[in-house]
N, C-alpha and C. Protein backbone atom coordinates (compact mmCIF):
# COMPACT_ATOMS: atom_id res chain seq x y z
N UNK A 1 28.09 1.26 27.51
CA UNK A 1 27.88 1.44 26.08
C UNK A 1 27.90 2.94 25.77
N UNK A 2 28.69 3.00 24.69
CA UNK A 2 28.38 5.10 24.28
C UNK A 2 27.38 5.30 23.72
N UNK A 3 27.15 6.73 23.60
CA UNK A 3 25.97 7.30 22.87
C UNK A 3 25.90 6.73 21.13
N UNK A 4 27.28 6.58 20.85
CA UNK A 4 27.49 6.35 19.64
C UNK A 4 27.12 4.87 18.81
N UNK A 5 27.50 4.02 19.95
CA UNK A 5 27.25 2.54 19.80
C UNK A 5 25.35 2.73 19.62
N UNK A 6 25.09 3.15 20.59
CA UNK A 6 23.21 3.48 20.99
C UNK A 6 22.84 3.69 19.87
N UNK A 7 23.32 5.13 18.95
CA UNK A 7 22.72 5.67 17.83
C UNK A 7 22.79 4.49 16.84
N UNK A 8 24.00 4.04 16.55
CA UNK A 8 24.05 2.60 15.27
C UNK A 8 22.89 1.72 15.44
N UNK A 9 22.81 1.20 17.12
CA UNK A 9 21.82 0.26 17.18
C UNK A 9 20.44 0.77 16.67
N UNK A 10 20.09 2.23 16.84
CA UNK A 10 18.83 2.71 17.04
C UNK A 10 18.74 2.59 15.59
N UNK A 11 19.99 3.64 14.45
CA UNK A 11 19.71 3.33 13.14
C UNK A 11 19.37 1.96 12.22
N UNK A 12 20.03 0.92 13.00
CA UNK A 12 20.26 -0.96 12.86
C UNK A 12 18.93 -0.88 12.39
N UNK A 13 18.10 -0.77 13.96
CA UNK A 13 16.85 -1.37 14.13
C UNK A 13 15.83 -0.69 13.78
N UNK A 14 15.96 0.92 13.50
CA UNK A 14 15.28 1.24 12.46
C UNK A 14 14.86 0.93 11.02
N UNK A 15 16.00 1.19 10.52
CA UNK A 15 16.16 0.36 9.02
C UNK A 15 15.89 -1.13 8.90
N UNK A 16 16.26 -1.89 9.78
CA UNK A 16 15.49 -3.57 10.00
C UNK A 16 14.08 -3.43 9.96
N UNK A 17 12.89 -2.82 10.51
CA UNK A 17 11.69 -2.22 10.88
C UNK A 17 10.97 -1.98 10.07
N UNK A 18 12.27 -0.95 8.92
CA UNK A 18 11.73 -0.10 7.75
C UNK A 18 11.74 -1.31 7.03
N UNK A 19 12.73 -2.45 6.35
CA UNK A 19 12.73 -3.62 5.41
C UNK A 19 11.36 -4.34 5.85
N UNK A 20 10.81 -4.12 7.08
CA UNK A 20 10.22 -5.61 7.69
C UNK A 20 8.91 -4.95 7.23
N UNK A 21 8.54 -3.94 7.50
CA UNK A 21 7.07 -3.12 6.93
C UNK A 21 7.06 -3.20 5.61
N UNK A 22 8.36 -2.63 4.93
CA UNK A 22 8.46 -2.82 3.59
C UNK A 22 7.52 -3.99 3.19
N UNK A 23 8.12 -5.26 3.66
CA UNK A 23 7.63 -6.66 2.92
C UNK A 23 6.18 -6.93 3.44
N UNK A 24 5.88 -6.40 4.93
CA UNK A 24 4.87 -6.53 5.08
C UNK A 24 3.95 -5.92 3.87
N UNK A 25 4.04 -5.05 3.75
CA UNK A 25 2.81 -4.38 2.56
C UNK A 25 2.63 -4.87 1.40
N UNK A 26 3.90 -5.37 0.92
CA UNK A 26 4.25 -6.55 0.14
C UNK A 26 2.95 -7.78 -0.05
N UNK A 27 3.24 -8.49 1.13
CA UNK A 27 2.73 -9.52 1.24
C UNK A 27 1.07 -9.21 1.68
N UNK A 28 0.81 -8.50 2.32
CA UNK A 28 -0.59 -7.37 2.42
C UNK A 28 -1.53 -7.37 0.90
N UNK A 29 -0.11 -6.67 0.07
CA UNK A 29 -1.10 -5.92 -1.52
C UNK A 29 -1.43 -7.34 -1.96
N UNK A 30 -0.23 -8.66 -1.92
CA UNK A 30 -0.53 -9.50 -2.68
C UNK A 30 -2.27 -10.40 -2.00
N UNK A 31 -2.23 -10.63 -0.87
CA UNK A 31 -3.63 -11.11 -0.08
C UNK A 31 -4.49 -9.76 -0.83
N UNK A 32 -4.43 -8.14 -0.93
CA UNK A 32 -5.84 -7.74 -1.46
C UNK A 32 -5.77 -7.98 -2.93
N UNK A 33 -4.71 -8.52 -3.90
CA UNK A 33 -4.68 -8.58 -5.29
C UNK A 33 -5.73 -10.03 -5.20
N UNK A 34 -5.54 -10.87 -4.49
CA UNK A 34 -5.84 -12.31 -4.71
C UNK A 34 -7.12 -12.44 -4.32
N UNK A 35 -7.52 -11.92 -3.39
CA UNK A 35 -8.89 -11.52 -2.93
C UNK A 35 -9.70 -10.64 -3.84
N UNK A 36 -9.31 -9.79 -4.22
CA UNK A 36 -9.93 -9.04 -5.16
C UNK A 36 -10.00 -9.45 -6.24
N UNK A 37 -9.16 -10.22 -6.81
CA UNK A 37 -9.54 -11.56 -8.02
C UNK A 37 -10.45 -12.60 -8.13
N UNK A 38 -10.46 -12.94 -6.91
CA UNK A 38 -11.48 -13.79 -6.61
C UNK A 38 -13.18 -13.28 -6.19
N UNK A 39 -12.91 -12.26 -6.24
CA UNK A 39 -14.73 -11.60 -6.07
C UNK A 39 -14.69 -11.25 -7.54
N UNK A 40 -13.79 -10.66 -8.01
CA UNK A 40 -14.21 -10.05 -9.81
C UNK A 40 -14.56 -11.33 -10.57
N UNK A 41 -14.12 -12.64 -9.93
CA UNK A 41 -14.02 -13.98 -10.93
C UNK A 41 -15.54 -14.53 -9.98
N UNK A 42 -16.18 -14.08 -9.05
CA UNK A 42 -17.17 -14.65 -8.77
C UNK A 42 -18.44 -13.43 -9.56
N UNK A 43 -18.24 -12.04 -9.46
CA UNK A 43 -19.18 -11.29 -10.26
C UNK A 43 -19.26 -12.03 -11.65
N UNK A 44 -18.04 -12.05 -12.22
CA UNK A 44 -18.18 -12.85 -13.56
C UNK A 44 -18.86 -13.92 -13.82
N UNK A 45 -19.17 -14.74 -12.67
CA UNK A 45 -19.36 -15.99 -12.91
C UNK A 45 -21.23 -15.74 -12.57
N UNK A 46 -21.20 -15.10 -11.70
CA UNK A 46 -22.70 -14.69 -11.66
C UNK A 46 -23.42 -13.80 -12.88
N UNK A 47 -22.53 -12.90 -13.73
CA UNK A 47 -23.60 -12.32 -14.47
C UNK A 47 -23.29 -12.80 -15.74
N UNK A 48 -22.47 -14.25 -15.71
CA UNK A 48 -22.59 -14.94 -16.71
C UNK A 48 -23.51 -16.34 -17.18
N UNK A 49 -24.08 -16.29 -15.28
CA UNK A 49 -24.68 -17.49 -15.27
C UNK A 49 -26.23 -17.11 -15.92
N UNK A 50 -26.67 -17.79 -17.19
CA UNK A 50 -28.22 -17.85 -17.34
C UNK A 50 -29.11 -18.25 -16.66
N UNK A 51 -29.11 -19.57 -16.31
CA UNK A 51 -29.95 -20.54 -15.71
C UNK A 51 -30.59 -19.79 -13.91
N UNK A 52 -29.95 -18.65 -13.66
CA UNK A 52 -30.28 -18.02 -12.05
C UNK A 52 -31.04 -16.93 -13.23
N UNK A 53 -32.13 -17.01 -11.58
CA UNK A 53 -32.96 -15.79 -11.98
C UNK A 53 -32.27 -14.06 -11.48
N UNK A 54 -33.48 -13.29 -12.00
CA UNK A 54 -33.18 -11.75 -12.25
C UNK A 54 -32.78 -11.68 -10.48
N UNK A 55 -33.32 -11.73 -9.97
CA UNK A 55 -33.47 -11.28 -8.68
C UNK A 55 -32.36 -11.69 -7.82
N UNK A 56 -32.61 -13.13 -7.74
CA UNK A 56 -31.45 -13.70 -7.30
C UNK A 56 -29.73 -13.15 -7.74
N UNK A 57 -29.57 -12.76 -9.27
CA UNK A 57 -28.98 -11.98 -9.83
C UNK A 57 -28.47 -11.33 -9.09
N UNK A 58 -29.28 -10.00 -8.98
CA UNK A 58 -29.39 -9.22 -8.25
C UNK A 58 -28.62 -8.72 -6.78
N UNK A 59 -29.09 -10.15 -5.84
CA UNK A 59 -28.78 -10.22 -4.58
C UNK A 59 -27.25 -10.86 -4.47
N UNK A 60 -27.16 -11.45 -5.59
CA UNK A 60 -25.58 -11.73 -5.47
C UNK A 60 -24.62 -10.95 -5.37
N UNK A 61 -24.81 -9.86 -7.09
CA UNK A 61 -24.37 -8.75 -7.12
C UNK A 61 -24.30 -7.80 -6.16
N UNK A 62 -25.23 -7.81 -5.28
CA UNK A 62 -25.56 -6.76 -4.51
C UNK A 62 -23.82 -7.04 -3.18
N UNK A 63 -24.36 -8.38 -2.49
CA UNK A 63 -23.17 -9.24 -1.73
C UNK A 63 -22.12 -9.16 -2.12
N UNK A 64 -21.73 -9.39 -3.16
CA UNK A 64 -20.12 -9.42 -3.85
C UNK A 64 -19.57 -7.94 -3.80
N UNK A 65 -20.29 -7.06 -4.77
CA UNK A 65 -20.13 -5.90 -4.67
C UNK A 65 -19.60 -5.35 -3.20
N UNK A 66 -20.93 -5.70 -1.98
CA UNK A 66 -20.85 -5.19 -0.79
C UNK A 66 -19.47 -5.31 -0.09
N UNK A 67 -19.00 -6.82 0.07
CA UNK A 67 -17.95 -7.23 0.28
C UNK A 67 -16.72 -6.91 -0.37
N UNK A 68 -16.86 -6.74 -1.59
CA UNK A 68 -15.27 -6.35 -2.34
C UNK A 68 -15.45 -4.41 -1.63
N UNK A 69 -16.41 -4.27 -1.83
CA UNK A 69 -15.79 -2.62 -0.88
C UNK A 69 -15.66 -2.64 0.22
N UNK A 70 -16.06 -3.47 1.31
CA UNK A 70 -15.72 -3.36 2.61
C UNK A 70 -14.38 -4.19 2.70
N UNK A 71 -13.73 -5.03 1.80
CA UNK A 71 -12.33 -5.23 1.80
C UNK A 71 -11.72 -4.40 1.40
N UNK A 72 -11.61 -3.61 0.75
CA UNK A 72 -11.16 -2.89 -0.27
C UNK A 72 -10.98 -1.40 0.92
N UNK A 73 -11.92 -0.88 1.91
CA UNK A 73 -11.62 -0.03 2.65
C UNK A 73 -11.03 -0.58 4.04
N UNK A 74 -11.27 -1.81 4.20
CA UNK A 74 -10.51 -2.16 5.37
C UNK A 74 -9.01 -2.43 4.59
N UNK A 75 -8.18 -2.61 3.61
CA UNK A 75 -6.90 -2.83 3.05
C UNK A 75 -6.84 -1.39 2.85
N UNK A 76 -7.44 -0.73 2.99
CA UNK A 76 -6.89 1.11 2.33
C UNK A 76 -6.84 1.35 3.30
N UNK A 77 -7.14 1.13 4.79
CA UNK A 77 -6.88 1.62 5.67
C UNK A 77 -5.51 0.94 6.58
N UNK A 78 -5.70 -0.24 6.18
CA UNK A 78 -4.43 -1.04 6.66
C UNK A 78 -2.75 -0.24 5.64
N UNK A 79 -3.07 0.54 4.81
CA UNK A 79 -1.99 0.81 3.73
C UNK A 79 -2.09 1.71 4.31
N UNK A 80 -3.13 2.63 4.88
CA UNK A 80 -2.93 4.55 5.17
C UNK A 80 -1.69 4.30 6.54
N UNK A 81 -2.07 2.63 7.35
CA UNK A 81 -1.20 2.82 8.74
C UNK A 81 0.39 2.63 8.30
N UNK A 82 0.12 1.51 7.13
CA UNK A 82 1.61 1.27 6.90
C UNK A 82 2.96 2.56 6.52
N UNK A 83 1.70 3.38 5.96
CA UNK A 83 2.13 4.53 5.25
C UNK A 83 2.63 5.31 6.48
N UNK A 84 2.08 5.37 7.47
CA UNK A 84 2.83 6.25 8.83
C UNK A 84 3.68 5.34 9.60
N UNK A 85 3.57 4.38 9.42
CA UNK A 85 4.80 3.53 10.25
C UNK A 85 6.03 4.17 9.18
N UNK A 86 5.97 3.78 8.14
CA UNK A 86 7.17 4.07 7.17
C UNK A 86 7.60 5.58 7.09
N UNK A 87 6.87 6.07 6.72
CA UNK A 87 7.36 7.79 7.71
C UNK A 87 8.01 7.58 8.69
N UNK A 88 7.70 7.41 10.32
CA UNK A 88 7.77 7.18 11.43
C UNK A 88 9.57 6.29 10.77
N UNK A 89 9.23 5.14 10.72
CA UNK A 89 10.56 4.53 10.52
C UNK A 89 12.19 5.21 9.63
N UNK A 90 11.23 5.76 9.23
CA UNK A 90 12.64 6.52 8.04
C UNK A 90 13.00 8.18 8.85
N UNK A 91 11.84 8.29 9.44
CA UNK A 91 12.53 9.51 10.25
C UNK A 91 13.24 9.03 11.51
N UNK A 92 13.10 7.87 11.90
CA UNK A 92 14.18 7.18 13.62
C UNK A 92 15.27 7.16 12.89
N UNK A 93 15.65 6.96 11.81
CA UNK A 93 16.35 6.50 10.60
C UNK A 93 17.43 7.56 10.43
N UNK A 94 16.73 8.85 9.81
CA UNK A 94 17.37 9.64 9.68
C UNK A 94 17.93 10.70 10.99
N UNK A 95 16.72 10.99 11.51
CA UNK A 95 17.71 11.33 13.26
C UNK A 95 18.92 10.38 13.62
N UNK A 96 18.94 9.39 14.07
CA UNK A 96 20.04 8.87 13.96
C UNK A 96 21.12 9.25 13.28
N UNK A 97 21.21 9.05 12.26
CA UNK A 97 21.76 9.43 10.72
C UNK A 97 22.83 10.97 10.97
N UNK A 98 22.05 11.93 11.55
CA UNK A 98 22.41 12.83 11.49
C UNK A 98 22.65 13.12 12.94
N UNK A 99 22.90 12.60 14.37
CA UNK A 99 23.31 12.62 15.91
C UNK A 99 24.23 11.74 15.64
N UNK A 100 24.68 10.67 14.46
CA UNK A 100 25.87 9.93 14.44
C UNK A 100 27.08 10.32 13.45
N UNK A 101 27.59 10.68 14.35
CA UNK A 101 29.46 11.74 13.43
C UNK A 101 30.57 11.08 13.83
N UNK A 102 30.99 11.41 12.91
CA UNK A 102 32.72 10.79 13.31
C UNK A 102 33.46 12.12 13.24
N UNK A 103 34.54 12.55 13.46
CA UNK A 103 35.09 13.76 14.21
C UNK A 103 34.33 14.41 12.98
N UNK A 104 33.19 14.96 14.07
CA UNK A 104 32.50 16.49 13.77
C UNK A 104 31.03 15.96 12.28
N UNK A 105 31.52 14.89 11.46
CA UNK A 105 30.81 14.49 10.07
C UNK A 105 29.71 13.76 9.81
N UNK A 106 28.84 13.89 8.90
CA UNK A 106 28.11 12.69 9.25
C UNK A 106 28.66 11.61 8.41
N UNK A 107 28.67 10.01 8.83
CA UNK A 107 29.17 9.21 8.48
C UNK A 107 28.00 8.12 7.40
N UNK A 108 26.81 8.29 8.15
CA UNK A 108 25.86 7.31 7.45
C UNK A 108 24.75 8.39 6.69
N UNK A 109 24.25 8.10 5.67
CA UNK A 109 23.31 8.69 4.85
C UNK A 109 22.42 8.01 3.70
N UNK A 110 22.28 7.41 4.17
CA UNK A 110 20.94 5.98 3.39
C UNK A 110 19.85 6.83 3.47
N UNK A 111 19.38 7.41 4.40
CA UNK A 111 18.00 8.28 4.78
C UNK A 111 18.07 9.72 4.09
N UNK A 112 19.19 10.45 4.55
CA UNK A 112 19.11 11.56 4.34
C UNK A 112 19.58 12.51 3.58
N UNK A 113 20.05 11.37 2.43
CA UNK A 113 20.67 11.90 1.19
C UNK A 113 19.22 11.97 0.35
N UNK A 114 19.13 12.71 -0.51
CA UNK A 114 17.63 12.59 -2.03
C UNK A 114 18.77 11.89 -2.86
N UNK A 115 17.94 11.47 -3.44
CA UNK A 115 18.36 11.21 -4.56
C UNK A 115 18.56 12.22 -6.00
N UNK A 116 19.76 12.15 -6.92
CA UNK A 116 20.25 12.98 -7.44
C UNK A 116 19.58 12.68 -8.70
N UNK A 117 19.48 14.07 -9.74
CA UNK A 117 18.79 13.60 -10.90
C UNK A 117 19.24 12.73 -11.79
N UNK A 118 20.46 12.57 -12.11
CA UNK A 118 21.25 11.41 -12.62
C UNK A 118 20.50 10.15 -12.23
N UNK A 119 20.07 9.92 -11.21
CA UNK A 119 19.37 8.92 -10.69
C UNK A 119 18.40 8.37 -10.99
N UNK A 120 17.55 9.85 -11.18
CA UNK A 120 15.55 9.49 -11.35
C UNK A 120 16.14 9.43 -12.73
N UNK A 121 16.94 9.53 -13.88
CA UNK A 121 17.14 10.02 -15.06
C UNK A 121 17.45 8.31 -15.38
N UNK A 122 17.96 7.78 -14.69
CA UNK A 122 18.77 6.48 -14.96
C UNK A 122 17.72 5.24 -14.91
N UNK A 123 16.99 5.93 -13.40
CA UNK A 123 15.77 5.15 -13.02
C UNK A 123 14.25 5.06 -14.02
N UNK A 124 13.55 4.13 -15.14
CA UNK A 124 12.61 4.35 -15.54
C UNK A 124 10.98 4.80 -15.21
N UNK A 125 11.37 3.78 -14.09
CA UNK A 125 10.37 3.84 -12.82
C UNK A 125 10.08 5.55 -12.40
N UNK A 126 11.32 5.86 -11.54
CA UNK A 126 11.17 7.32 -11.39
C UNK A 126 11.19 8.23 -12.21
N UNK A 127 11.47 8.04 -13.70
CA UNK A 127 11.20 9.19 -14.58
C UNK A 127 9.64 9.29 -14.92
N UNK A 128 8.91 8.43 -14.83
CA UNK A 128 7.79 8.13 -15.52
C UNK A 128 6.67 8.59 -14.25
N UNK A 129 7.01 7.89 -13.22
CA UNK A 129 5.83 8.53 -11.88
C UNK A 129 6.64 8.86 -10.95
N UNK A 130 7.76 9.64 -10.73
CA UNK A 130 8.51 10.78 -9.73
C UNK A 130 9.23 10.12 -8.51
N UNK A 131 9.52 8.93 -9.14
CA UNK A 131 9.70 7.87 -7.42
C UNK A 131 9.07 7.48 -6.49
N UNK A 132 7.40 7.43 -6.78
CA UNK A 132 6.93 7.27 -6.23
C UNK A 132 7.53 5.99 -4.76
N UNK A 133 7.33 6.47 -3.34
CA UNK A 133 7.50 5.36 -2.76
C UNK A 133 6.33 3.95 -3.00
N UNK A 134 7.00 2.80 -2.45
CA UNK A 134 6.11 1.44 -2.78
C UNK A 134 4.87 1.66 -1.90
N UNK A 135 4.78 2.28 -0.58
CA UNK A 135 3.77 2.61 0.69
C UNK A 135 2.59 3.44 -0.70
N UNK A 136 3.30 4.58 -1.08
CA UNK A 136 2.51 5.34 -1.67
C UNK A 136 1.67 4.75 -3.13
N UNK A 137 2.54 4.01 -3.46
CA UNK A 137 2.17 3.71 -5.01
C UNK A 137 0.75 2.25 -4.47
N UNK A 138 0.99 1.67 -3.72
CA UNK A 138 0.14 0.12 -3.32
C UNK A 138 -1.43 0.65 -2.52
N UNK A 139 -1.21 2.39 -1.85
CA UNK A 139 -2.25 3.10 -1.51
C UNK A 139 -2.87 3.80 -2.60
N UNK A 140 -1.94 3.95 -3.67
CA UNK A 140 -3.02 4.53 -4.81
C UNK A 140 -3.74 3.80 -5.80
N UNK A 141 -2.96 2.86 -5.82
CA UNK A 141 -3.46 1.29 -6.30
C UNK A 141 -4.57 0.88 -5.81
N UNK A 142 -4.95 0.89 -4.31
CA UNK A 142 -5.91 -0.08 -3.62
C UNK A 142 -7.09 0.88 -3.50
N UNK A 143 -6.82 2.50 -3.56
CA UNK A 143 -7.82 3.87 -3.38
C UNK A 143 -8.49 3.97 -5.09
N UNK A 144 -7.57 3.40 -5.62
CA UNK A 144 -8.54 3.34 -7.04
C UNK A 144 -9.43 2.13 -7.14
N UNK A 145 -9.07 0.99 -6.43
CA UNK A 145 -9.67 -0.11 -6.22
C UNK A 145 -10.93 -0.16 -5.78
N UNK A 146 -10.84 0.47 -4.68
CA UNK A 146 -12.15 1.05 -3.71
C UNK A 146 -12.72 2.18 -4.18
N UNK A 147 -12.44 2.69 -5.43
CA UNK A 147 -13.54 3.82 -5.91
C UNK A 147 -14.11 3.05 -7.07
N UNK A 148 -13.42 1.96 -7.62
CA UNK A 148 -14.41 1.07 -8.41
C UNK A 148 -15.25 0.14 -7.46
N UNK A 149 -15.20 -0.38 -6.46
CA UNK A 149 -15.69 -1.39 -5.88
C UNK A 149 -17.36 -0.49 -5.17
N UNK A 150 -16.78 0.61 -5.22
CA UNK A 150 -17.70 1.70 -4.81
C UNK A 150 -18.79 1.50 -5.43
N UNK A 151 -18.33 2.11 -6.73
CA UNK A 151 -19.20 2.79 -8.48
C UNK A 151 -20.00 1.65 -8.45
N UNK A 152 -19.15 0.09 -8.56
CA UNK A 152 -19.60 -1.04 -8.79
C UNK A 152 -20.98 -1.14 -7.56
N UNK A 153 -20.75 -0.86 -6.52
CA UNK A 153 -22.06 -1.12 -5.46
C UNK A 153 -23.29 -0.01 -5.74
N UNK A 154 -23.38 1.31 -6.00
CA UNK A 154 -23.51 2.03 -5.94
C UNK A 154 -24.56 1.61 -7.83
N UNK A 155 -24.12 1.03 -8.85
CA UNK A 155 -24.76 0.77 -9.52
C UNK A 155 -25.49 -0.24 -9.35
N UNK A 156 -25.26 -1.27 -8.39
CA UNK A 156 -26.12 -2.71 -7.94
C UNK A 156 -27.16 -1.88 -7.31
N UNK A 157 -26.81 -0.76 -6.61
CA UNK A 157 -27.95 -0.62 -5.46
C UNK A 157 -29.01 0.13 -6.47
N UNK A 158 -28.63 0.71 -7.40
CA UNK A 158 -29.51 1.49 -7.83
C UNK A 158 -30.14 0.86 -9.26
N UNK A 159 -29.21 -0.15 -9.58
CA UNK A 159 -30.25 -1.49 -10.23
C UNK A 159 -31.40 -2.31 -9.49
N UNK A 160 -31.19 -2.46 -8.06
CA UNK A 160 -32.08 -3.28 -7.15
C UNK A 160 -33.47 -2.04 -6.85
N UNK A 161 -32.95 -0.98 -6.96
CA UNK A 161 -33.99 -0.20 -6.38
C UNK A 161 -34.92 0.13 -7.67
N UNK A 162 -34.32 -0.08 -9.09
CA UNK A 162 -35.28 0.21 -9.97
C UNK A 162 -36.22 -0.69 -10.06
């Protein structure tokens, strides 16, 4: 096999890697969206219920709260790894990219072209928040998540302690 055949495969199975993380995070944000719906729809349901007492109240809030932030930092941390695999993947990506020539050129450039302003200009998405990548945008999503889930504990605790 040549060096050349090697590099395609290496770029192949890079970029396969990069799609497959892609969806993973995908399917990741949607499990912390659904989960995290379901504790905001159980707080609701607790500080809507009359018939439970103050205290008990209390200790629910306290649990729910507790739990939606300790999900909420175990998924921010599962997004910080995805976030370096996808680095990691787009740079096997682009090495490749650029060790694979055809007399003297580079031939493939999916990785290591930017994108041109015509582009972000065309793109709404990227005019509005800079292109953000999906790794980056689902970590700032879930880091705002976990600074409410925070605030939210952080006021239970200091309701329980009054």
């Amino acid at each position: 096999m040549k060096r050349d055949d090697l590099l395609l495969e290496q770029w192949k199975m890079s970029s396969e890697l990069h799609r497959h993380e892609d969806r993973l995070v995908w399917q990741r944000f949607n499990y912390f969206v659904a989960l995290t719906g379901i504790l905001i729809s159980g707080l609701g349901l607790v500080l809507t219920q009359n018939n439970v007492e103050a205290e008990e109240r209390k200790i629910a809030l306290f649990f729910i709260s507790l739990f939606g932030l300790l999900v909420s930092v175990i998924f921010l941390l599962m997004f910080k790894r995805a976030q370096y695999y996808h680095h990691y993947r787009i740079t096997q990506a682009k090495e490749a990219e650029k060790a694979l020539q055809v007399d003297g050129e580079q031939v493939l450039t999916v990785y290591t072209e930017k994108l041109t302003k015509g582009a972000i200009k065309a793109n709404p998405f990227c005019w509005i928040f800079g292109c953000i990548s999906t790794n980056n945008l689902i970590f700032v999503l879930t880091l705002i998540v976990t600074l409410c889930w925070l605030l939210g504990f952080g006021y239970v605790v200091i309701v329980l302690s009054a």
